[in-house]
Structure formats: structure tokens, C-alpha cells
Protein backbone atom coordinates (compact mmCIF):
# COMPACT_ATOMS: atom_id res chain seq x y z
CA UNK A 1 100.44 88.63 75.85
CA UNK A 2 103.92 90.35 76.12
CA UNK A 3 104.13 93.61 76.00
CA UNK A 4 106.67 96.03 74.94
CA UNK A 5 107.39 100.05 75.58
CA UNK A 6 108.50 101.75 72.32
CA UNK A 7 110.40 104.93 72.54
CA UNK A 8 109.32 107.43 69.88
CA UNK A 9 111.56 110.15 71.28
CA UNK A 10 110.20 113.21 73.41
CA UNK A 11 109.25 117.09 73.00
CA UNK A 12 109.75 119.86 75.39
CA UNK A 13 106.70 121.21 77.43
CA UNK A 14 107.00 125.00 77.39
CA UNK A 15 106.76 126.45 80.99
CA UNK A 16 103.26 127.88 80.40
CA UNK A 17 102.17 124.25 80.09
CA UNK A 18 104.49 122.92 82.27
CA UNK A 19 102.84 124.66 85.58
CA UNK A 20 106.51 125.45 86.87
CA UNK A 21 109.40 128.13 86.13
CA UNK A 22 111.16 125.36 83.87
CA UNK A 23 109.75 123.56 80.43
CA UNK A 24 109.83 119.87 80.98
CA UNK A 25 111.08 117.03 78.69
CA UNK A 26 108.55 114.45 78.02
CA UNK A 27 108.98 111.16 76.78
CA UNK A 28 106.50 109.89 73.88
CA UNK A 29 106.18 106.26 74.19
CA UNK A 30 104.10 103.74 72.47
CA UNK A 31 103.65 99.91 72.99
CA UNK A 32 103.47 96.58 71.33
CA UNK A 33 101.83 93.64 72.38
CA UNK A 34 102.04 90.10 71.44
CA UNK A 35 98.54 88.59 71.25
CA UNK A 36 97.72 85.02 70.21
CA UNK A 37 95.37 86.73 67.53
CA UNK A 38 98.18 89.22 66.28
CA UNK A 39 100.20 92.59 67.21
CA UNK A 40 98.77 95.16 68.34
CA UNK A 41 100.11 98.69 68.53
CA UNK A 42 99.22 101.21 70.72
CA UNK A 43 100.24 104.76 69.46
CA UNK A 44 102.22 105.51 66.88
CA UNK A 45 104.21 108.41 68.00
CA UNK A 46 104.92 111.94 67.24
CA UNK A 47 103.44 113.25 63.80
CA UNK A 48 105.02 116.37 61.34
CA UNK A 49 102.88 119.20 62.63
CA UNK A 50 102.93 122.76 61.34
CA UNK A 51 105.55 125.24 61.72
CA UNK A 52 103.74 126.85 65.13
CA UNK A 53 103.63 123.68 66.87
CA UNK A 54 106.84 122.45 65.60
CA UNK A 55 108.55 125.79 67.14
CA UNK A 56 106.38 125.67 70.43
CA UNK A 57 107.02 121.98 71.38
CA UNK A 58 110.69 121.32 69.87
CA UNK A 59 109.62 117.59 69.06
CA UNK A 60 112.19 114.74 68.27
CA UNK A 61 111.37 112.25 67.06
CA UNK A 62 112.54 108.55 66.63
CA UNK A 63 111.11 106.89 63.65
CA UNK A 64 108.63 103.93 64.06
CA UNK A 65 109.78 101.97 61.82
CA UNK A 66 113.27 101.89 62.78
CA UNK A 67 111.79 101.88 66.51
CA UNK A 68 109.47 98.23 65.46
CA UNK A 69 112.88 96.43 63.79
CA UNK A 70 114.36 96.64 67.06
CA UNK A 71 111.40 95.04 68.50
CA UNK A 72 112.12 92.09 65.78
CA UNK A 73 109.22 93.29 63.58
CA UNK A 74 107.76 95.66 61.48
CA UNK A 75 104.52 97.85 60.50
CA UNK A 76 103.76 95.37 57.64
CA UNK A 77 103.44 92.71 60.98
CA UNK A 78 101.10 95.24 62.58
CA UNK A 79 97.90 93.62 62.69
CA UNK A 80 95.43 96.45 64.73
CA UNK A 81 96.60 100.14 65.90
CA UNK A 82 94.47 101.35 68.70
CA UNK A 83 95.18 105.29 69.45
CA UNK A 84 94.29 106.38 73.04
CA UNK A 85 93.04 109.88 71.32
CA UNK A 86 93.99 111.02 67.63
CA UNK A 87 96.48 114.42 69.11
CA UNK A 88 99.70 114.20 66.58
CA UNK A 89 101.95 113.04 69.66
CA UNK A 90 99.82 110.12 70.33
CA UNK A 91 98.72 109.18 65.89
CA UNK A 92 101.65 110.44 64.07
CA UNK A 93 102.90 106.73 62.63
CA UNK A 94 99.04 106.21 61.60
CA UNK A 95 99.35 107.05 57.95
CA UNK A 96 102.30 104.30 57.84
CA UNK A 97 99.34 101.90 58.88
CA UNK A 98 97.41 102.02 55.80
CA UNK A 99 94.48 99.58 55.38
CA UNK A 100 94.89 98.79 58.92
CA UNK A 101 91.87 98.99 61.12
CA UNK A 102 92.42 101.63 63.84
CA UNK A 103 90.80 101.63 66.52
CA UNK A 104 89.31 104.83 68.57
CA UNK A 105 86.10 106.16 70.30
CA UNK A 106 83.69 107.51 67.87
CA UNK A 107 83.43 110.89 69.67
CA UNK A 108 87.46 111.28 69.26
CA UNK A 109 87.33 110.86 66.16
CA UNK A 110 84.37 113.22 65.65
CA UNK A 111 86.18 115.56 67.29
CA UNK A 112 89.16 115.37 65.42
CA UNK A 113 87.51 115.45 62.15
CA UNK A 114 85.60 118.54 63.06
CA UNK A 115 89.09 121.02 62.90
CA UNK A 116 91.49 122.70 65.24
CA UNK A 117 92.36 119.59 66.97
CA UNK A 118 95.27 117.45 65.42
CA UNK A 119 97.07 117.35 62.13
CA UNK A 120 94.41 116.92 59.87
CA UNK A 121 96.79 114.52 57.61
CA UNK A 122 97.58 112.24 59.97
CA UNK A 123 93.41 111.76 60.91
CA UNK A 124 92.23 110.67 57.40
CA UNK A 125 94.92 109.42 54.93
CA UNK A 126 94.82 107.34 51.97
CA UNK A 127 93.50 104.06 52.71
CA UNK A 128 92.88 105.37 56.70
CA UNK A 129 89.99 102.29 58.14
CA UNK A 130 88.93 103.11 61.20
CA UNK A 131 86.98 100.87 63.88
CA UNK A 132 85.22 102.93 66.08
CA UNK A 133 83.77 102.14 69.22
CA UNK A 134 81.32 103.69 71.87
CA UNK A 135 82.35 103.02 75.06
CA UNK A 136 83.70 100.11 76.75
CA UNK A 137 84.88 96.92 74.38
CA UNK A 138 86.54 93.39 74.06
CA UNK A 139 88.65 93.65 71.08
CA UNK A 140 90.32 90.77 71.34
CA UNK A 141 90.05 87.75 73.62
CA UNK A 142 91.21 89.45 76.77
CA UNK A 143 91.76 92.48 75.42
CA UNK A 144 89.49 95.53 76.89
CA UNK A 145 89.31 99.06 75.62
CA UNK A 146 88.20 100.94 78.13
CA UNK A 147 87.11 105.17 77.77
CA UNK A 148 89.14 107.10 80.02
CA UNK A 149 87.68 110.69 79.31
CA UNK A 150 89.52 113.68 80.41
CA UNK A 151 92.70 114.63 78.90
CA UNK A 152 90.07 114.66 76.05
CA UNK A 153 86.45 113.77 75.76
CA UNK A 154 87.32 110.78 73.58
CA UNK A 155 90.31 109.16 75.74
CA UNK A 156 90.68 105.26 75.95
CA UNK A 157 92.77 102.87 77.44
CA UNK A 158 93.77 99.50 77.18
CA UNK A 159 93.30 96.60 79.19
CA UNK A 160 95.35 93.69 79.27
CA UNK A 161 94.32 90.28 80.84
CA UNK A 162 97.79 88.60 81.61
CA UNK A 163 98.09 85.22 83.74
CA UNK A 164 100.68 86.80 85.93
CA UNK A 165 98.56 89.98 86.57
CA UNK A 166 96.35 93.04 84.28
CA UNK A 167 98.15 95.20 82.73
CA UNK A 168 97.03 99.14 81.77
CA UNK A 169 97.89 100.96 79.22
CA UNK A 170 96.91 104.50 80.18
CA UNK A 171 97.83 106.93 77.39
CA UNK A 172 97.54 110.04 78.52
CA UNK A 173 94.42 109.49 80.82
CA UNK A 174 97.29 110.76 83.33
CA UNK A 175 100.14 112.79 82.56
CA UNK A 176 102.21 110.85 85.42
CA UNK A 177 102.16 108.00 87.23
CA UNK A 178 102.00 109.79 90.36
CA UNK A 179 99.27 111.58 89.21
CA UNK A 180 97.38 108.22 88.97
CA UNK A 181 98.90 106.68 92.25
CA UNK A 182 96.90 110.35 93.90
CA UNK A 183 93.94 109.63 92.57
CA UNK A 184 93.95 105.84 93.34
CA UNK A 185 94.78 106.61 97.14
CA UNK A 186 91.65 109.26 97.00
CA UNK A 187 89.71 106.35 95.81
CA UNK A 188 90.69 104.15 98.55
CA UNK A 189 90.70 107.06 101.41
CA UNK A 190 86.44 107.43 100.28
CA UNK A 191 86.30 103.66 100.40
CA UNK A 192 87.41 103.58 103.53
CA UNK A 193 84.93 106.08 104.97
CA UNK A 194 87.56 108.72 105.32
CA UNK A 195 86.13 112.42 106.73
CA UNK A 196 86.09 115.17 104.19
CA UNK A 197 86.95 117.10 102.66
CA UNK A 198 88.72 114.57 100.23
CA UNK A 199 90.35 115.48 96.49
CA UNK A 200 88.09 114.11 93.79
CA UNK A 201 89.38 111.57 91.05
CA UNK A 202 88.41 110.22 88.26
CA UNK A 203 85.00 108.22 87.97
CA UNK A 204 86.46 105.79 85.46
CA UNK A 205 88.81 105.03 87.72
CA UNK A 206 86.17 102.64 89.62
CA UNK A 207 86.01 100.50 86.30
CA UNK A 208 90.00 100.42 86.05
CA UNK A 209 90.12 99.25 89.82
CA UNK A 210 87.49 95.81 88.98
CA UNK A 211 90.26 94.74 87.12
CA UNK A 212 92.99 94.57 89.60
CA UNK A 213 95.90 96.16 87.76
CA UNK A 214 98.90 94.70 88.78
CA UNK A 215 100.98 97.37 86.34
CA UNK A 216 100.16 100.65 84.83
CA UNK A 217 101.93 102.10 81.86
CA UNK A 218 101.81 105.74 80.58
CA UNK A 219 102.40 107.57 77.46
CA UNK A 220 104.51 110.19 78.71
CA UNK A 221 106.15 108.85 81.90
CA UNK A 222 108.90 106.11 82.09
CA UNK A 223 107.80 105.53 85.68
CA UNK A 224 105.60 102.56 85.95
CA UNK A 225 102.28 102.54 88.81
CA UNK A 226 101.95 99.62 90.58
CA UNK A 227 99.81 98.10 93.98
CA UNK A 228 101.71 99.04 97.12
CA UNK A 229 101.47 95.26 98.40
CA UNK A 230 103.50 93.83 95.52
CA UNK A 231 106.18 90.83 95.71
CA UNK A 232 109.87 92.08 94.74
């Protein structure tokens, strides 16, 4: 099950967002991976929005298909698209997959569908198919889907049983992968029986950890999380 990071270009974070005095460049990345049954594609990148959000997040993008041929393939190879949630950053090469199956958490898409959430074109499209799921699921031999609510209520992940070591795929269920590495050392500090107080993290988190990640990829940080005890 290889796996490769596909750069769909970036946009720029506005200050307000940003929580600093500067607006910050983030990279939109999506992934392919190589499974015995077929690729699979997770994300599609950044989506034509309206002229608002066009104006507040200064997007550019790198097209997908070009982006796949340098991978050696193509979206007609593309055998199942799962979305980590449906926001036009994360879905915006979806109508491209046409009679596809998709696959997403029933309550994202819900959500979606119900307005003033995404880019209503790029939810349902001619010849859209989505697979949706509720809660945790083995799409493939070794392949998990795994909800990761926060960023939105709907947020998945994807799991990745290698030999050499699991492999995440975290969307956005972290901006950072610092973010994550915080949250998985407040995880082991209340293992460990540390005093409080103690920062909270995520409860899904606990259901990530039984299956000893050996890498953790993100959809909008190059950086890469991995255990602390790790051979070089």
C-alpha cells in the first residue's frame, strides 16, 4: 500500500483566521494510495468558489489532473475518492470523479447538503455516487476510515495497515502536526497518572493510538508526525 502526497497548491489564511499579526500560507495536499484492490484518492483539492471566498482566501491552485500524470496515472485510474469532510479545499476535484463512489460520513454530507457550508456544485454533480458511512469502517482490506470530529462534525480519517508500520491520513482533524504531537503528549501525560491540571485532547485520539501509527500525514502541513522512539 504505497502512498503518495499530492500537491494541489495552497491559499493564504487571512490574519483574522490565522490567530497572529501575519496571514499564513497553507499548503492543500491530497494523497494517493496504491491498494491491491485499486487507487484510492484522498481529497481532491481546492474547488472554484464564489467571488467572496475567492477574494478572502487568494487560492492557487494546481490542477489534479495534471497533479495525478505526474504520479504515472490518472482520474480515469481512480477507483474510490474518500473526502475527509466535503469544505471546497478538501472536494474541489470531486466533480472530475463522476460515477465514482465517494466516500464520507453521512452527517458531513447532511451537513453539506443542508446550505452555507461548501460550494454547493462541487457536493452534488452530475453523476455524483456517494458511499456514506456512520462511524468507524473497513473499506478495503486494511483500510480503516475512522471519524475524527472536530474541525467539523463529520471529519474522517484514514487508516492505513502497512507491513512496515500504520499510516494516518489526518485531513484536517489537525491543522498541524504539532498540533497533533500536543495532544498525543497530553494523552500520554494522563496515562501516566500525571497531576492536573492537564490540556484536554481529542477523545478519538484513543482509537487512533490502538493502531500504533508509525506516520501521520496532514492536509495542510508538509511536516510529517511521527513516534519519538523511531529508527533513523
Amino acid at each position: 500500500m504505497a502512498v503518495r502526497r499530492l500537491d494541489l497548491g495552497y491559499f493564504i489564511r487571512p490574519a483574522s483566521e490565522a490567530g497572529g499579526a501575519q496571514p499564513r500560507v497553507e499548503p492543500v495536499l491530497a494523497y494517493l494510495v496504491r491498494h491491491d484492490d485499486g487507487l484510492i484518492l484522498f481529497d481532491t483539492g481546492i474547488g472554484a468558489a464564489d467571488a467572496g471566498t475567492e477574494a478572502h482566501y487568494r487560492p492557487r491552485r494546481r490542477s489534479l489532473r495534471d497533479t495525478l500524470a505526474e504520479a504515472g496515472t490518472s482520474v480515469d485510474d481512480i477507483t474510490l475518492v474518500v473526502n475527509c469532510h466535503l469544505h471546497f479545499d478538501h472536494c474541489g476535484g470531486n466533480p472530475l470523479m463522476a460515477g465514482k463512489p465517494i466516500v464520507v460520513q453521512a452527517t458531513e454530507l447532511a451537513t453539506a447538503r443542508a446550505g452555507r457550508y461548501t460550494v454547493d456544485a462541487l457536493v452534488d454533480f452530475p453523476g455524483a455516487v456517494y458511499e456514506e458511512l456512520t462511524g468507524e469502517t473497513e473499506i478495503r482490506p486494511g483500510v480503516f476510515v475512522v471519524p475524527t470530529p472536530g474541525h467539523t462534525d463529520g471529519h474522517q480519517s484514514l487508516v492505513l495497515r502497512r507491513p512496515d508500520g500504520t499510516v494516518v491520513l489526518a485531513g484536517q482533524a489537525h491543522d498541524f502536526a504539532s498540533h497533533y504531537a500536543s495532544d498525543h503528549q497530553a494523552r500520554q501525560a494522563t496515562l501516566h497518572g500525571a497531576a492536573a491540571p492537564l490540556p484536554s485532547y481529542r477523545p478519538w485520539l484513543e482509537r487512533l493510538a490502538e493502531f500504533d501509527p508509525r506516520r501521520v500525514l496532514f492536509a495542510h502541513d508538509c511536516s510529517v508526525w511521527e513516534p519519538s522512539a523511531i529508527g533513523f
